[in-house]
PDB file of N, CA and C in Angstrom:
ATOM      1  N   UNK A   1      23.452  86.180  -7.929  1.00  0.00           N
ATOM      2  CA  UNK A   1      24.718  86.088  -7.230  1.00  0.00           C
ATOM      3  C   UNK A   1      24.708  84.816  -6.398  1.00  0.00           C
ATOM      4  N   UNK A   2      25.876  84.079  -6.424  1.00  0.00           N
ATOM      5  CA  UNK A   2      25.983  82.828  -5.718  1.00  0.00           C
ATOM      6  C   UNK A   2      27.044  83.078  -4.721  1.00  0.00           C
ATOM      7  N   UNK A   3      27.024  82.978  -3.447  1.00  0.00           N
ATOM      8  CA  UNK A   3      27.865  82.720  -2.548  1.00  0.00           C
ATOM      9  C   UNK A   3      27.719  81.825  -1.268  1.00  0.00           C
ATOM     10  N   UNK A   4      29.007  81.408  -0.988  1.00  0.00           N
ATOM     11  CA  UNK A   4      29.132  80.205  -0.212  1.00  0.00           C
ATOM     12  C   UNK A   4      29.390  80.337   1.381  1.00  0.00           C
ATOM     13  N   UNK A   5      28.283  79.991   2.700  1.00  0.00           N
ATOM     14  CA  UNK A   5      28.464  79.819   3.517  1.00  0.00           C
ATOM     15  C   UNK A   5      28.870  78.931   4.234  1.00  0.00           C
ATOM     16  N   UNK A   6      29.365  78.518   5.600  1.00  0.00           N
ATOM     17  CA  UNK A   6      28.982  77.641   6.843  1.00  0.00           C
ATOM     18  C   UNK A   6      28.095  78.256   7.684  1.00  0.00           C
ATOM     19  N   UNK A   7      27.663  77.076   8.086  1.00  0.00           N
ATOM     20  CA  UNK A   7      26.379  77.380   9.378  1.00  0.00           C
ATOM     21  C   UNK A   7      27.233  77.496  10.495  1.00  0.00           C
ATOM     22  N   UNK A   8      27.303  78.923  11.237  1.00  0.00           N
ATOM     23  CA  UNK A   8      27.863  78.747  12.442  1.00  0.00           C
ATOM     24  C   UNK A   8      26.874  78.588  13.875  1.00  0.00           C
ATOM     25  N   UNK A   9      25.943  78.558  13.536  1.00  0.00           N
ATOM     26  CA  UNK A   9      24.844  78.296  14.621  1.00  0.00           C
ATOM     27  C   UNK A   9      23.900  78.490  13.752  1.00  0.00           C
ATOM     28  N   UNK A  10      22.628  78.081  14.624  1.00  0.00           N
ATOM     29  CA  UNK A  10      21.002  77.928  14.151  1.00  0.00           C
ATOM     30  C   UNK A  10      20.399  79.283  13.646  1.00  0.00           C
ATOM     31  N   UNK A  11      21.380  80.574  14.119  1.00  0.00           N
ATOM     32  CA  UNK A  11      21.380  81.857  13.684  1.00  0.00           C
ATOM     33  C   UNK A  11      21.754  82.720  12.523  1.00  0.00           C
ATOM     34  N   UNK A  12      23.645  82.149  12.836  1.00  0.00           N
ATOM     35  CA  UNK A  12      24.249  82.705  11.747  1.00  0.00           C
ATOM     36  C   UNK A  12      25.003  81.719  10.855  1.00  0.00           C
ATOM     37  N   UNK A  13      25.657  82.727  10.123  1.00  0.00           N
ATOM     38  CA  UNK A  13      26.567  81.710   8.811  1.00  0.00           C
ATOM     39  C   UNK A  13      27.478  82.629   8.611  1.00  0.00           C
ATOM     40  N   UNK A  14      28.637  81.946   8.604  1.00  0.00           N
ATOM     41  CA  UNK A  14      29.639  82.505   7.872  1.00  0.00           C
ATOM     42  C   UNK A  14      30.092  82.278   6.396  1.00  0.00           C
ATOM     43  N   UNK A  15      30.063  83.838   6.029  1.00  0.00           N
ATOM     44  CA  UNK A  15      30.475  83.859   4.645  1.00  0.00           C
ATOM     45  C   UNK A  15      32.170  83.966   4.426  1.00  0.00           C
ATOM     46  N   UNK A  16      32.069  82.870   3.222  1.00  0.00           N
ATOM     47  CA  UNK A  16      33.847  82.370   2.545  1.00  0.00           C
ATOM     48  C   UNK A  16      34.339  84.036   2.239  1.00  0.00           C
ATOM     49  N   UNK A  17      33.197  85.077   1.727  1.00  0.00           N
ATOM     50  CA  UNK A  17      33.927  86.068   1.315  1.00  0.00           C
ATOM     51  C   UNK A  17      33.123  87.309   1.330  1.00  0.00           C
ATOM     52  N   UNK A  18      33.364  88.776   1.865  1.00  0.00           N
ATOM     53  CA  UNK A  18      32.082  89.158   2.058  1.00  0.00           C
ATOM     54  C   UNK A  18      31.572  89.568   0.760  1.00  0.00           C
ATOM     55  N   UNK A  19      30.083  90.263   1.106  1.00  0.00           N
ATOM     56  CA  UNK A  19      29.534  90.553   0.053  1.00  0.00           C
ATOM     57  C   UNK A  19      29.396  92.418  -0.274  1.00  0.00           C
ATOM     58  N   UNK A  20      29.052  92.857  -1.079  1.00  0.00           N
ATOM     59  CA  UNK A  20      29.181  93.917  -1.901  1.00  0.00           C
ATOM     60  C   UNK A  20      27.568  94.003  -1.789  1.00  0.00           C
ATOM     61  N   UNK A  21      27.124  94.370  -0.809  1.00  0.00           N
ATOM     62  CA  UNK A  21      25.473  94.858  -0.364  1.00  0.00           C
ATOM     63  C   UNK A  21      25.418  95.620   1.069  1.00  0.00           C
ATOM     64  N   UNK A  22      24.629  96.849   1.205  1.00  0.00           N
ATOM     65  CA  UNK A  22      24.462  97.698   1.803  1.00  0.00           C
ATOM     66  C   UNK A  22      23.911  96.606   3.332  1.00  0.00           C
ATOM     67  N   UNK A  23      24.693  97.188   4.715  1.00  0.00           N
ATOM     68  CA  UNK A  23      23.903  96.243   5.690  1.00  0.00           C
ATOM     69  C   UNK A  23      22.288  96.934   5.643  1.00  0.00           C
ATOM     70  N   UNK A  24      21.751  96.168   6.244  1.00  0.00           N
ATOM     71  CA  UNK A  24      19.620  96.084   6.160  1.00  0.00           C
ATOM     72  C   UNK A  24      19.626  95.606   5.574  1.00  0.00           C
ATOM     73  N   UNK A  25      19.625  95.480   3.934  1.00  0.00           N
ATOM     74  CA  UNK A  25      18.930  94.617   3.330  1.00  0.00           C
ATOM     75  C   UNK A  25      18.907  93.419   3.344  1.00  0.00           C
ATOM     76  N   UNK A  26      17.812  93.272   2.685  1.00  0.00           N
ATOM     77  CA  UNK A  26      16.904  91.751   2.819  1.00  0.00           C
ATOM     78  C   UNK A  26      17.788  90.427   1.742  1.00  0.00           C
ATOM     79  N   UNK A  27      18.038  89.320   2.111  1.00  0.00           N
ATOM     80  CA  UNK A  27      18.704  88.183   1.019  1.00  0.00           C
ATOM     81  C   UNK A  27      17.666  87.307   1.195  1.00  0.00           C
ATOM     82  N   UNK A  28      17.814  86.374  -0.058  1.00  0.00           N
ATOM     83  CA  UNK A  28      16.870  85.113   0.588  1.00  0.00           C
ATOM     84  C   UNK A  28      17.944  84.093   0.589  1.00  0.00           C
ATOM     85  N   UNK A  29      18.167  83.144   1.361  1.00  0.00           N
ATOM     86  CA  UNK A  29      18.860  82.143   1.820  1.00  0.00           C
ATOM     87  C   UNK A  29      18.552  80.663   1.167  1.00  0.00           C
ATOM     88  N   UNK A  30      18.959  80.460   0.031  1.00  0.00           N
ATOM     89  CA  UNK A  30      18.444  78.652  -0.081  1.00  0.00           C
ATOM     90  C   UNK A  30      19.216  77.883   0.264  1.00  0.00           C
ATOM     91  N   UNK A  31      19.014  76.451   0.999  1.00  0.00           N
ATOM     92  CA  UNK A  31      20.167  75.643   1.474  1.00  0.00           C
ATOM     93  C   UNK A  31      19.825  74.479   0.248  1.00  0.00           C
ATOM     94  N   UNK A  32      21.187  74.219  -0.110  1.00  0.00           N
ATOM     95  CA  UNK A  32      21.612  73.248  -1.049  1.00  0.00           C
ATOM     96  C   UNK A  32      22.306  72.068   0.089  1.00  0.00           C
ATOM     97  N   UNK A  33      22.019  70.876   0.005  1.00  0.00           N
ATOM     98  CA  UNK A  33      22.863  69.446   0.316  1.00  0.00           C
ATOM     99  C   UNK A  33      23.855  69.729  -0.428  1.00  0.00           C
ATOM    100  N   UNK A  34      24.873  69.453   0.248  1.00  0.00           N
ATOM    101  CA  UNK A  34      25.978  68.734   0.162  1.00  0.00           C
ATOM    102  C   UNK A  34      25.893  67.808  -0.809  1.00  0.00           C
ATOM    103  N   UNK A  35      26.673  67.465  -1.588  1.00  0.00           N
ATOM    104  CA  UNK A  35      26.708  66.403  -2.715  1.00  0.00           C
ATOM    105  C   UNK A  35      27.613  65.012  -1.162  1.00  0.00           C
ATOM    106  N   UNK A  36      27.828  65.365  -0.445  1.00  0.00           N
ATOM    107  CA  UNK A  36      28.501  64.617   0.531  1.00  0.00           C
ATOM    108  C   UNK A  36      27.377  63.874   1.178  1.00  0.00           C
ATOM    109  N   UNK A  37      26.153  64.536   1.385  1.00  0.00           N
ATOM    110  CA  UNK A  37      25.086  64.177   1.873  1.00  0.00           C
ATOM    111  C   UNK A  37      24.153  63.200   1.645  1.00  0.00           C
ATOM    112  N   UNK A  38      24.688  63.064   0.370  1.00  0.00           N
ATOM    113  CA  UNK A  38      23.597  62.157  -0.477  1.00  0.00           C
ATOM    114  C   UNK A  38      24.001  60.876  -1.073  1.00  0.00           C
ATOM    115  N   UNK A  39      23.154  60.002  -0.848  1.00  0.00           N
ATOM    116  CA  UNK A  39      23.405  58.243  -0.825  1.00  0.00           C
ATOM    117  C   UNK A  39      24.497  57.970  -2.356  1.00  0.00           C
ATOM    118  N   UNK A  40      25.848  58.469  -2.119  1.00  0.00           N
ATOM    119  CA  UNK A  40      25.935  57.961  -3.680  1.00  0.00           C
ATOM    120  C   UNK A  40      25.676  56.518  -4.114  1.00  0.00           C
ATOM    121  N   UNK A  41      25.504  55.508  -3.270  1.00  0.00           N
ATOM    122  CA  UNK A  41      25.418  54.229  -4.111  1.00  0.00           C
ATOM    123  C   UNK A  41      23.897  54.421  -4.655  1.00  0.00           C
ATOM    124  N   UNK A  42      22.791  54.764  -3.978  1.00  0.00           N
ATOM    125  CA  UNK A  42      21.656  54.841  -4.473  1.00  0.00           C
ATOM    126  C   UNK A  42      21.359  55.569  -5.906  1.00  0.00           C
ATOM    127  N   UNK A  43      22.327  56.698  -5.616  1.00  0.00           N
ATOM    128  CA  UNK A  43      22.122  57.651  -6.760  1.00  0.00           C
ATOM    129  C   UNK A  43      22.861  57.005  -7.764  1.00  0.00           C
ATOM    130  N   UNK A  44      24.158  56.330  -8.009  1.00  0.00           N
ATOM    131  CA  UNK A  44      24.547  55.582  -9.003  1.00  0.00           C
ATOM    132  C   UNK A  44      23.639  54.328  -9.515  1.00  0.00           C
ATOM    133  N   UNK A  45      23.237  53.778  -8.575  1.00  0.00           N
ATOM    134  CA  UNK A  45      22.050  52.336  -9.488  1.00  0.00           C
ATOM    135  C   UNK A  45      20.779  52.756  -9.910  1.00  0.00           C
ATOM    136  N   UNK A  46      20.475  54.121  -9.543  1.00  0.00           N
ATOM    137  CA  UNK A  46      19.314  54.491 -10.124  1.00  0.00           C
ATOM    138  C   UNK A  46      19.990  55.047 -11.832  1.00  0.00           C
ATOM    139  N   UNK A  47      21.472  55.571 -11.414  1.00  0.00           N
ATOM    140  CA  UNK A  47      21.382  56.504 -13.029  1.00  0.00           C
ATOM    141  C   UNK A  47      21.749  54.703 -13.769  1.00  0.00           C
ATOM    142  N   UNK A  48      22.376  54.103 -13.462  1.00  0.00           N
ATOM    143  CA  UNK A  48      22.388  52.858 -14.204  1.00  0.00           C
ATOM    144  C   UNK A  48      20.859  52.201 -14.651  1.00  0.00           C
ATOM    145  N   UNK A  49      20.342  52.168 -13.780  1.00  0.00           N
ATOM    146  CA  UNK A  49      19.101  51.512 -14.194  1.00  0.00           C
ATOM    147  C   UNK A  49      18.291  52.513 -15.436  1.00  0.00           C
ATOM    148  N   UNK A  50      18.410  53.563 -15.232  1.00  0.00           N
ATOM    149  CA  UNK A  50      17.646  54.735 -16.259  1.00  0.00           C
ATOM    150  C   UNK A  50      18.352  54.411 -17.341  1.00  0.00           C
ATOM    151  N   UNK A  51      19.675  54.527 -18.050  1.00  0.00           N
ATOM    152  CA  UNK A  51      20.850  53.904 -18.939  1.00  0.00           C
ATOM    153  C   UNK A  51      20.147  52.962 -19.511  1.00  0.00           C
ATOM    154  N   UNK A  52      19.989  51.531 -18.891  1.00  0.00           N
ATOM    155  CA  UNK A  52      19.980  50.541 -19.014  1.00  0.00           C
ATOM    156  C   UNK A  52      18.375  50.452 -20.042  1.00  0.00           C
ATOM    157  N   UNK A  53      17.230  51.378 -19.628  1.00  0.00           N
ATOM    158  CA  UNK A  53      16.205  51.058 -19.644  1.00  0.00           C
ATOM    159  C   UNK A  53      16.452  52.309 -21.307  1.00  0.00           C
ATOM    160  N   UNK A  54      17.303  52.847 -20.889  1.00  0.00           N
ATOM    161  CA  UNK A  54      17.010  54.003 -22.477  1.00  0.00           C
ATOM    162  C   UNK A  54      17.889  53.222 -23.248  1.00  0.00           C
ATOM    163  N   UNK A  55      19.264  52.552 -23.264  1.00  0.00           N
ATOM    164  CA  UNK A  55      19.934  52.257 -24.371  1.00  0.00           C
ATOM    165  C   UNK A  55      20.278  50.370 -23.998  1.00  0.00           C
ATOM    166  N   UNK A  56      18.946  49.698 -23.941  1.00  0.00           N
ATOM    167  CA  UNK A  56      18.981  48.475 -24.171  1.00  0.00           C
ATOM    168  C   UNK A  56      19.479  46.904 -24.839  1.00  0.00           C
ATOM    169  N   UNK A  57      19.217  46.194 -24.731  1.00  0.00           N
ATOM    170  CA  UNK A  57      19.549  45.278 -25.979  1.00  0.00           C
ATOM    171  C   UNK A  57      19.099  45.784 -27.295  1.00  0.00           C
ATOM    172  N   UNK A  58      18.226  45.965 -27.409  1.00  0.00           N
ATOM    173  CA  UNK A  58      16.874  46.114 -28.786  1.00  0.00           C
ATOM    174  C   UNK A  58      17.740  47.787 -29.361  1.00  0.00           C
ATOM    175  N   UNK A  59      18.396  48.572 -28.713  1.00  0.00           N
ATOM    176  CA  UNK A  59      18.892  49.431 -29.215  1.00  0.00           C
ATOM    177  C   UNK A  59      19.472  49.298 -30.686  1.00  0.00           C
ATOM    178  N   UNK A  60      19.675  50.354 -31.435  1.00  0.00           N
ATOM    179  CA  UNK A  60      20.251  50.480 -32.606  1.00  0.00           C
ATOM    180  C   UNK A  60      21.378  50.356 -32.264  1.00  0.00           C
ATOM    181  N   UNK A  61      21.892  50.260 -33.772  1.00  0.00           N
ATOM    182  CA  UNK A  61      23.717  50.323 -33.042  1.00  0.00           C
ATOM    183  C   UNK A  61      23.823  51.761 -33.880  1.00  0.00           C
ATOM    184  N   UNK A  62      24.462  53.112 -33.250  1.00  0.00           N
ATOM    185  CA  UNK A  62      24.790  54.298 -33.607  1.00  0.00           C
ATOM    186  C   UNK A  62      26.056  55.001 -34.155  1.00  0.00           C
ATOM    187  N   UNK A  63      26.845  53.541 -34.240  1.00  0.00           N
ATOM    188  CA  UNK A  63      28.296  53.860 -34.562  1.00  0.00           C
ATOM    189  C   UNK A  63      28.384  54.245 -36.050  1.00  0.00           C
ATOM    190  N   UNK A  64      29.418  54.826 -36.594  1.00  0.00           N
ATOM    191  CA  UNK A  64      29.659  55.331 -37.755  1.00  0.00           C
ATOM    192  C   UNK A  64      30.465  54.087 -38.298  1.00  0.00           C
ATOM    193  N   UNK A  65      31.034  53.052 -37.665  1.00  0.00           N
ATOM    194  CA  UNK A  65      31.512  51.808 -38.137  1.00  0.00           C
ATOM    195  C   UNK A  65      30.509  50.476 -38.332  1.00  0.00           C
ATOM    196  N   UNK A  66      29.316  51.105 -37.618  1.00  0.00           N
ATOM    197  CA  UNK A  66      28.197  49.560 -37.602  1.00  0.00           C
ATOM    198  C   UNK A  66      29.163  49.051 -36.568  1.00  0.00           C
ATOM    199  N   UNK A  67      29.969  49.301 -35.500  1.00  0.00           N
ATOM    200  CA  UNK A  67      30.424  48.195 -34.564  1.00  0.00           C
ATOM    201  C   UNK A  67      29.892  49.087 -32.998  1.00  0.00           C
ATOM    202  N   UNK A  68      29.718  48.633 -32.569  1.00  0.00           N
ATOM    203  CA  UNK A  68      29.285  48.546 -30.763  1.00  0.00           C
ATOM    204  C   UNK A  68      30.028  49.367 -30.646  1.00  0.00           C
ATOM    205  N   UNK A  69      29.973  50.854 -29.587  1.00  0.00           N
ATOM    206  CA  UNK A  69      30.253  52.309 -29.195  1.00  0.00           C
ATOM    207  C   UNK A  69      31.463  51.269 -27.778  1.00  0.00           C
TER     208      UNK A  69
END
């Protein structure tokens, strides 16, 4: 089951919607980043550079015409 909180303090979180579980029991909590969080320019020149290094000059050409994709 996936559901989506905010952190309302160092304690609690509020849930977008409640859940369908008996109160006591136990959840485990993983925190995911934000895709907001994270360097997109870094993360774009790295996926370019990976690209670059798998489909090169020296590449085949894969087209069904023999012309450049």
């Amino acid at each position: 089951m996936k559901v989506e909180a905010e952190i309302s303090d160092s304690t609690h979180l509020v849930l977008r919607q409640p859940l369908a579980i008996p109160a006591g029991r136990r959840v485990l909590v993983e925190i995911i980043e934000d895709d907001s969080d994270l360097d997109r320019g870094e993360y774009l020149s790295a996926s370019a550079a990976l690209l670059e290094r798998a489909f090169g000059p020296d590449e085949p050409d894969y087209s069904e015409a023999g012309e450049a994709l």
